[in-house]
C-alpha atoms as a PDB file:
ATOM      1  CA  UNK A   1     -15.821   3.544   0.697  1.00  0.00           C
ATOM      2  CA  UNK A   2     -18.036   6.375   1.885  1.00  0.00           C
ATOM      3  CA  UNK A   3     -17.364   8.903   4.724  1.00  0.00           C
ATOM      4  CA  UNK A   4     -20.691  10.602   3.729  1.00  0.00           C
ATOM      5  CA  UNK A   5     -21.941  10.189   7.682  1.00  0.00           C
ATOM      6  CA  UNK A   6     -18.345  12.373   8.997  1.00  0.00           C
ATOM      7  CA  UNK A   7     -17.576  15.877   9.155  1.00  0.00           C
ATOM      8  CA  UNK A   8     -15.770  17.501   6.357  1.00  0.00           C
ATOM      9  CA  UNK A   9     -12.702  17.157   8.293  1.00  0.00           C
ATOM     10  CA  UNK A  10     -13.194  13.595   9.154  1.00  0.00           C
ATOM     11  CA  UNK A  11     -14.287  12.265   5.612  1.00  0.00           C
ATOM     12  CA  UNK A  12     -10.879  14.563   4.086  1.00  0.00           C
ATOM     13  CA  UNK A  13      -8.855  12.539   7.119  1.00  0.00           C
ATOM     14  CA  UNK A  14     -10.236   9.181   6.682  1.00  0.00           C
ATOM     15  CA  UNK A  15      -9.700   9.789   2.770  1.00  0.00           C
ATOM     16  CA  UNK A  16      -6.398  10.508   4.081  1.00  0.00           C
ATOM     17  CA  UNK A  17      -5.613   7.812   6.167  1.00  0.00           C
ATOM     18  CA  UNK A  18      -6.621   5.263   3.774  1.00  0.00           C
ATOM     19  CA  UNK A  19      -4.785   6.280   1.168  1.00  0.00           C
ATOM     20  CA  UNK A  20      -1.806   5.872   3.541  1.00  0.00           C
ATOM     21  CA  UNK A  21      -2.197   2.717   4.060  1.00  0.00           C
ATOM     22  CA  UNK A  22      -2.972   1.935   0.057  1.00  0.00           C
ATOM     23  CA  UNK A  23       0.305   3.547  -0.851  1.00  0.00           C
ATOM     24  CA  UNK A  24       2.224   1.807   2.152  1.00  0.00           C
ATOM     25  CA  UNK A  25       1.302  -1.387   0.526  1.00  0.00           C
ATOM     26  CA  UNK A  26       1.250  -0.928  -3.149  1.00  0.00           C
ATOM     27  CA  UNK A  27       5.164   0.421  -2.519  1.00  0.00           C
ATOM     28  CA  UNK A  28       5.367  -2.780  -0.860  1.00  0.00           C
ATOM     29  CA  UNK A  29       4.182  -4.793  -3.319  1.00  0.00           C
ATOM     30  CA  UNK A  30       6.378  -3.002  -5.361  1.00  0.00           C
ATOM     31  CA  UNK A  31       9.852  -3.641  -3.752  1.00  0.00           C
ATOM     32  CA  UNK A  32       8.478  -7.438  -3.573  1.00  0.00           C
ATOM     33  CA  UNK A  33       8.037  -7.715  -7.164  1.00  0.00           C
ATOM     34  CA  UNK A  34      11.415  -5.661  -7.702  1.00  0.00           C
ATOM     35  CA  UNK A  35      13.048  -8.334  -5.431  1.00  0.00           C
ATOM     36  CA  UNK A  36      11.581 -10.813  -7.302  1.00  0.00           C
ATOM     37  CA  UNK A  37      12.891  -9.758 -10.450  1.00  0.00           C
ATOM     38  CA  UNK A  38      16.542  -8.989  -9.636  1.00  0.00           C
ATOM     39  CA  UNK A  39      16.291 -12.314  -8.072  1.00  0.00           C
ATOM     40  CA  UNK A  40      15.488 -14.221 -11.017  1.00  0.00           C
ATOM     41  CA  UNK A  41      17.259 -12.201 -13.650  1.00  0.00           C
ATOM     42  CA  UNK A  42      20.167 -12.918 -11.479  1.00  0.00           C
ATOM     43  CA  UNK A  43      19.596 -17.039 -11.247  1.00  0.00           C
ATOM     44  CA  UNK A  44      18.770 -16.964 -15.088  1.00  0.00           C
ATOM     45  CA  UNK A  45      22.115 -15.686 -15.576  1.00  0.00           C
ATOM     46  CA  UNK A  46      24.062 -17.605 -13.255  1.00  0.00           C
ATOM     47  CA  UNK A  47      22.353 -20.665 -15.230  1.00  0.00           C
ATOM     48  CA  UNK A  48      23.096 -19.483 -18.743  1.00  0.00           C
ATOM     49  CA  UNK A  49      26.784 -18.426 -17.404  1.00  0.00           C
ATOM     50  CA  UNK A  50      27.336 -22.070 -15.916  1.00  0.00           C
ATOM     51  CA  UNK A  51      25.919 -23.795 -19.223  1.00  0.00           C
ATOM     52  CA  UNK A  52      22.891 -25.376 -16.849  1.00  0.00           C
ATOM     53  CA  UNK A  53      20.496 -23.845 -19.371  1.00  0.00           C
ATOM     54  CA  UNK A  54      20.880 -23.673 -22.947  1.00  0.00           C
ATOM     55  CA  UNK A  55      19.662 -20.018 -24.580  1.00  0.00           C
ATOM     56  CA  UNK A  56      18.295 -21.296 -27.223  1.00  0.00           C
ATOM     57  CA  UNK A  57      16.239 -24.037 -25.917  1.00  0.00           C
ATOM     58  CA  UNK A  58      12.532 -23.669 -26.399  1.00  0.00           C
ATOM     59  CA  UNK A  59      11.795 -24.205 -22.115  1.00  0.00           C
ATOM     60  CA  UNK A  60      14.299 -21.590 -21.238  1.00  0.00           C
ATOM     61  CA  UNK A  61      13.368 -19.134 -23.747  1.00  0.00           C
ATOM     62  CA  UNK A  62       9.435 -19.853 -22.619  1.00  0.00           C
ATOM     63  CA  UNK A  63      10.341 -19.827 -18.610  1.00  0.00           C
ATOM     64  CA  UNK A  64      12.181 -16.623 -19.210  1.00  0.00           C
ATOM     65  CA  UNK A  65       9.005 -15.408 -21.161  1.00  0.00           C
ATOM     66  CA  UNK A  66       6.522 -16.522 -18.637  1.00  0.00           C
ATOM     67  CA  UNK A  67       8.327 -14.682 -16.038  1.00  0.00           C
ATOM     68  CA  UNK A  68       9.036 -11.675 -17.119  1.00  0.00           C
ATOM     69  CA  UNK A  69       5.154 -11.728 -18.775  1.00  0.00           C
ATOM     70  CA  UNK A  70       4.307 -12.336 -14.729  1.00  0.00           C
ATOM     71  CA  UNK A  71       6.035 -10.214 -13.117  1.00  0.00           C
ATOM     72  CA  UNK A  72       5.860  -7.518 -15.374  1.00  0.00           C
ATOM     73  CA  UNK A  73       1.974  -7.417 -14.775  1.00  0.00           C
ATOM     74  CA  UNK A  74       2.456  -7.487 -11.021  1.00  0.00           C
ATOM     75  CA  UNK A  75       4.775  -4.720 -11.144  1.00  0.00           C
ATOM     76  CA  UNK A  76       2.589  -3.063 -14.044  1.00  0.00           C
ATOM     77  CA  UNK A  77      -0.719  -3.243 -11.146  1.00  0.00           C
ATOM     78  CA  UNK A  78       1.653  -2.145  -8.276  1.00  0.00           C
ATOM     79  CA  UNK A  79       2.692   1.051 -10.328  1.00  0.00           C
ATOM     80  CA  UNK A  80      -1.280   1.645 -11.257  1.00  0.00           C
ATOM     81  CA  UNK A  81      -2.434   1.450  -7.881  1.00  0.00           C
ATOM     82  CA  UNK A  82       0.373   3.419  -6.494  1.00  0.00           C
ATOM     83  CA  UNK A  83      -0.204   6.260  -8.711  1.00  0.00           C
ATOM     84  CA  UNK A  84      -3.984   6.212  -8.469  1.00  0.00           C
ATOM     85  CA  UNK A  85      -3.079   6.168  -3.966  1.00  0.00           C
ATOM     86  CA  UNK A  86      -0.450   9.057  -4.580  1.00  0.00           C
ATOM     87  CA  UNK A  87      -3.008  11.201  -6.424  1.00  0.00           C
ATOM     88  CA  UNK A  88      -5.831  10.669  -3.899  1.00  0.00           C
ATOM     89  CA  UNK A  89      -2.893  11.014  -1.008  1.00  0.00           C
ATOM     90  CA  UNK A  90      -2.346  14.402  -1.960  1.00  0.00           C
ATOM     91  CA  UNK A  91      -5.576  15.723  -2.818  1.00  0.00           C
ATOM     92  CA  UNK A  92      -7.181  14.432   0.580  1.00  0.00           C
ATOM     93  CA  UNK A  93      -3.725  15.905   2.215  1.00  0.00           C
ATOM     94  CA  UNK A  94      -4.083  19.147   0.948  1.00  0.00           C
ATOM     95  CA  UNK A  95      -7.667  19.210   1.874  1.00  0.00           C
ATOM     96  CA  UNK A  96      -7.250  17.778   5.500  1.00  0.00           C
ATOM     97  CA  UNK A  97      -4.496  20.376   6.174  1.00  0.00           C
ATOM     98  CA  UNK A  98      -3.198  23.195   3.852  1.00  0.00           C
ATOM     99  CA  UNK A  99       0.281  22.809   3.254  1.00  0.00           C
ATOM    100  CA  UNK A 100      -0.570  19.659   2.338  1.00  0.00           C
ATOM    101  CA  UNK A 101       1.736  16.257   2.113  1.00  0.00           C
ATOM    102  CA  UNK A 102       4.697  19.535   2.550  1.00  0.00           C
ATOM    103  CA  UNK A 103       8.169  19.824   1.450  1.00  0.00           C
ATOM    104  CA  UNK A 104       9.183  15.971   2.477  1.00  0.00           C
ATOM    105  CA  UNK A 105       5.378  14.640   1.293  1.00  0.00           C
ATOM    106  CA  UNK A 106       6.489  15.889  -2.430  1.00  0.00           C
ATOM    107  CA  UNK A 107      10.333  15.261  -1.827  1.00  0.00           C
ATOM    108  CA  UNK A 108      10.217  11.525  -0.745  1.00  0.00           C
ATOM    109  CA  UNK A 109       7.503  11.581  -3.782  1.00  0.00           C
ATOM    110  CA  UNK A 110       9.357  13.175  -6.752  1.00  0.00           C
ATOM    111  CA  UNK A 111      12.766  10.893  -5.188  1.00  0.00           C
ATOM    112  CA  UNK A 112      10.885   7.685  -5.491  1.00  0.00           C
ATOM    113  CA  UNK A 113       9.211   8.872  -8.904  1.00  0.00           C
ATOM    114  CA  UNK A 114      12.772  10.251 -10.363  1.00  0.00           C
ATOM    115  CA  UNK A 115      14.861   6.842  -8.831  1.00  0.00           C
ATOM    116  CA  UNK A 116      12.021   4.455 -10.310  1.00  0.00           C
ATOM    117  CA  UNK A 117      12.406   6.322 -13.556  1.00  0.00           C
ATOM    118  CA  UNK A 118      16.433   5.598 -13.366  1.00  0.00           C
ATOM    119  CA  UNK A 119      15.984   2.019 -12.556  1.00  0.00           C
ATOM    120  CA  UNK A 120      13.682   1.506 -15.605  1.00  0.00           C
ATOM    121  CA  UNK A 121      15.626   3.287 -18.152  1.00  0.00           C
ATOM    122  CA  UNK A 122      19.452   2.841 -17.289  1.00  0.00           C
ATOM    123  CA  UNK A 123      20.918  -0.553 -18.551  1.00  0.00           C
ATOM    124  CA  UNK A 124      22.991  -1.574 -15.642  1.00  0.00           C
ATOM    125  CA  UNK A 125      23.486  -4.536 -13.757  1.00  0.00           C
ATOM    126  CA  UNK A 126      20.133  -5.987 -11.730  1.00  0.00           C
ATOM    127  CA  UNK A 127      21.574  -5.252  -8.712  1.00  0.00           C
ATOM    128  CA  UNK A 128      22.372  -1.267  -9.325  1.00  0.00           C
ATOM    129  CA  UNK A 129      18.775  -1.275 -10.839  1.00  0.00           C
ATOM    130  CA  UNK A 130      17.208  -3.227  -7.491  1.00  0.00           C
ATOM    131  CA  UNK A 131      19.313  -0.912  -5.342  1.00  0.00           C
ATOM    132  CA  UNK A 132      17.228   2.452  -7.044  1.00  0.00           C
ATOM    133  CA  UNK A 133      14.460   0.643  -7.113  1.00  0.00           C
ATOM    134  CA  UNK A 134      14.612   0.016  -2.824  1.00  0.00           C
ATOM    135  CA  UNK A 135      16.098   3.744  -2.596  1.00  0.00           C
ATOM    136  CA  UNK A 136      12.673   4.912  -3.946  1.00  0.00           C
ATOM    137  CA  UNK A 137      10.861   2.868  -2.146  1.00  0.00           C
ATOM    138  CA  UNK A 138      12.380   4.055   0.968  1.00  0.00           C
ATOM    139  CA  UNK A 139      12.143   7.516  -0.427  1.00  0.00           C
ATOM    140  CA  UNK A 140       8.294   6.952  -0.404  1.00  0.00           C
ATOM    141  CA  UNK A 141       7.560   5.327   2.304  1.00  0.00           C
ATOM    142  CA  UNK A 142       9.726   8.538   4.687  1.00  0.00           C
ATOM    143  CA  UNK A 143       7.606  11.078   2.695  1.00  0.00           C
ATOM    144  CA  UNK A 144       4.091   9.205   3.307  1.00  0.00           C
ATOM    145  CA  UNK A 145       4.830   8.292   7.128  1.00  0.00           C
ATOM    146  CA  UNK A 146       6.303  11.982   7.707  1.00  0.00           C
ATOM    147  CA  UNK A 147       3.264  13.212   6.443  1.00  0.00           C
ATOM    148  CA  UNK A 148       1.668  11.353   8.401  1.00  0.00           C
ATOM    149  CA  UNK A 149       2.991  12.056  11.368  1.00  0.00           C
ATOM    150  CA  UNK A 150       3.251  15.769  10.521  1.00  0.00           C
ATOM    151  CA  UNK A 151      -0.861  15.710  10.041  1.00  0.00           C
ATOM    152  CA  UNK A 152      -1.322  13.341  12.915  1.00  0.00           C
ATOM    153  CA  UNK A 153       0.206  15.824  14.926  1.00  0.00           C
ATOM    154  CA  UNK A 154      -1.805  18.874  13.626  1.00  0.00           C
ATOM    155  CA  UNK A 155      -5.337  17.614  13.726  1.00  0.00           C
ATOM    156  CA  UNK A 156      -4.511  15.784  17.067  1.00  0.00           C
ATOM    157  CA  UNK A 157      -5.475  12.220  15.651  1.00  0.00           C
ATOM    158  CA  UNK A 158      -2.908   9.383  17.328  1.00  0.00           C
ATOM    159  CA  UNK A 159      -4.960   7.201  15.309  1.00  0.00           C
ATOM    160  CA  UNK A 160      -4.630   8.173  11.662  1.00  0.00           C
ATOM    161  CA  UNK A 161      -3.679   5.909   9.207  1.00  0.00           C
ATOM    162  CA  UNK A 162      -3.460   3.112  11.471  1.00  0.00           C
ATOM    163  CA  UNK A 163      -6.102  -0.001  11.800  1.00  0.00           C
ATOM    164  CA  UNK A 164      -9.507   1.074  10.675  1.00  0.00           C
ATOM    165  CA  UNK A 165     -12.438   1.102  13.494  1.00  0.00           C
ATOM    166  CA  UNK A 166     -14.363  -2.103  13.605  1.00  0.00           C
ATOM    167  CA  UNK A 167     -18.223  -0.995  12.199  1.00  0.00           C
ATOM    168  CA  UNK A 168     -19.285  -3.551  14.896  1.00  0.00           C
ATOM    169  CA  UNK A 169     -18.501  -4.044  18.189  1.00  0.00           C
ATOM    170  CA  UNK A 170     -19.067  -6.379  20.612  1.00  0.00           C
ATOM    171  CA  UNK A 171     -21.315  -3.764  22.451  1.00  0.00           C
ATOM    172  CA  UNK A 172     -23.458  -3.750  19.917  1.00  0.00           C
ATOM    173  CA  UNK A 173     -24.499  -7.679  20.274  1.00  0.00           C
ATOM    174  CA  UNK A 174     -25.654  -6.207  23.967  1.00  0.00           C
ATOM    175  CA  UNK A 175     -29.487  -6.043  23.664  1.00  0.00           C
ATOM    176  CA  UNK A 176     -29.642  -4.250  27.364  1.00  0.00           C
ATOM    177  CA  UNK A 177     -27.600  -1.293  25.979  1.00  0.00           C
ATOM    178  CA  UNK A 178     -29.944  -0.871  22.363  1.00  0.00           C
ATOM    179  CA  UNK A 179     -33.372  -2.277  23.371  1.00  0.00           C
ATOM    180  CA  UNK A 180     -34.440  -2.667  26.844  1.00  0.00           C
ATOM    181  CA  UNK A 181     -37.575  -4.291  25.922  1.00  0.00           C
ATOM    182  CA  UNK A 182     -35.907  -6.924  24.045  1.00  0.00           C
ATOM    183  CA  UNK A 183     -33.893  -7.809  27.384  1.00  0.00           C
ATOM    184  CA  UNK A 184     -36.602  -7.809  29.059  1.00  0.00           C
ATOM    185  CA  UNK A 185     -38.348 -10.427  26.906  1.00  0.00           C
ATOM    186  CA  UNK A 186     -35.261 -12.410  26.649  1.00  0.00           C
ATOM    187  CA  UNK A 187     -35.215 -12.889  30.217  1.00  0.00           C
ATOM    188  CA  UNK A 188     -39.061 -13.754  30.626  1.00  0.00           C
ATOM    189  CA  UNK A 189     -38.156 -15.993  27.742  1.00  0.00           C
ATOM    190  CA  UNK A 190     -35.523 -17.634  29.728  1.00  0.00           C
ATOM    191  CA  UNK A 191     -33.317 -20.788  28.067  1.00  0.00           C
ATOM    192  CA  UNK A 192     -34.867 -23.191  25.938  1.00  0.00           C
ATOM    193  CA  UNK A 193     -35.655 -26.745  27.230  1.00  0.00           C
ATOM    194  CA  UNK A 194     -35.895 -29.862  25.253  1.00  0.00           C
END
């Protein structure tokens, strides 16, 4: 995406903006996946508790493969693209304003990076583990939309980081307002008949 055709200040907040948004949803995606996990870690052990599936069958052992091989690649993109969002967050932060994301940007940040940290190293039960895992993701998503609001608030923008500008409009499909001469021949034109 280019901003090439804004201001400095414009292109840094777009930049900005989006990256908002990207981070908002890969920490989404994220807690989804984390769900998802505790979830089925949680059913697979109810089942091998009960006796409803046997360990050492070959289906079981394969489901429990498949799964983890699944969501372990969805959670492995969601931690890419959140760190590749975070980086351009903060650089386009820090040059849209210059404290940059500030003391709650890199607090809700280093939270969310410390608690994901915990929940991937500590063996404890899934739920402990999918508790950390939602505390950083609500430790992220505070620091991004106080930032947020913090920069909406110093370059005057209501409208950054929320729904992108449609490129066209439906002012645009007005031929009066672009090319009066076009009108013009549309109207000597007039309808088709058959």
């Amino acid at each position: 995406m280019s901003f090439e055709n804004l201001p400095p200040d414009e292109g840094h907040l777009e930049t900005f903006a989006l990256a908002s948004r990207r981070m908002i949803r890969f920490s989404a995606g994220y807690l989804v996946v984390s769900v998802l996990t505790a979830v089925l870690i949680l059913a697979g052990v109810a089942a091998l508790r009960s006796g409803a599936a046997d360990p050492l069958s070959v289906g079981t052992q394969a489901s429990f493969a498949i799964s983890n091989l699944v969501l372990g690649s969805a959670m492995l993109i969601c931690v890419l693209g959140l760190l590749i969002s975070t980086i351009v967050w903060a650089v386009s932060a820090h040059r849209a304003t210059p404290t940059g994301p500030g003391a709650t940007g890199y607090g809700g940040l280093i939270l969310a990076v410390l608690l994901i940290a915990l929940s991937h190293l500590l063996t404890a039960p899934a739920l402990a583990l999918g508790a950390l895992r939602l505390g950083a993701w609500a430790a992220l998503i505070a620091g991004v939309l106080t930032t947020r609001a913090r920069i909406r608030r110093a370059t005057g923008r209501p409208d950054l980081g929320g729904r992108r500008k449609a490129i066209v409009t439906s002012d645009d499909w007005d031929a009066s307002r672009w090319d009066p001469e076009v009108q013009l021949d549309i109207e000597r034109r007039g309808r088709p008949t058959e």
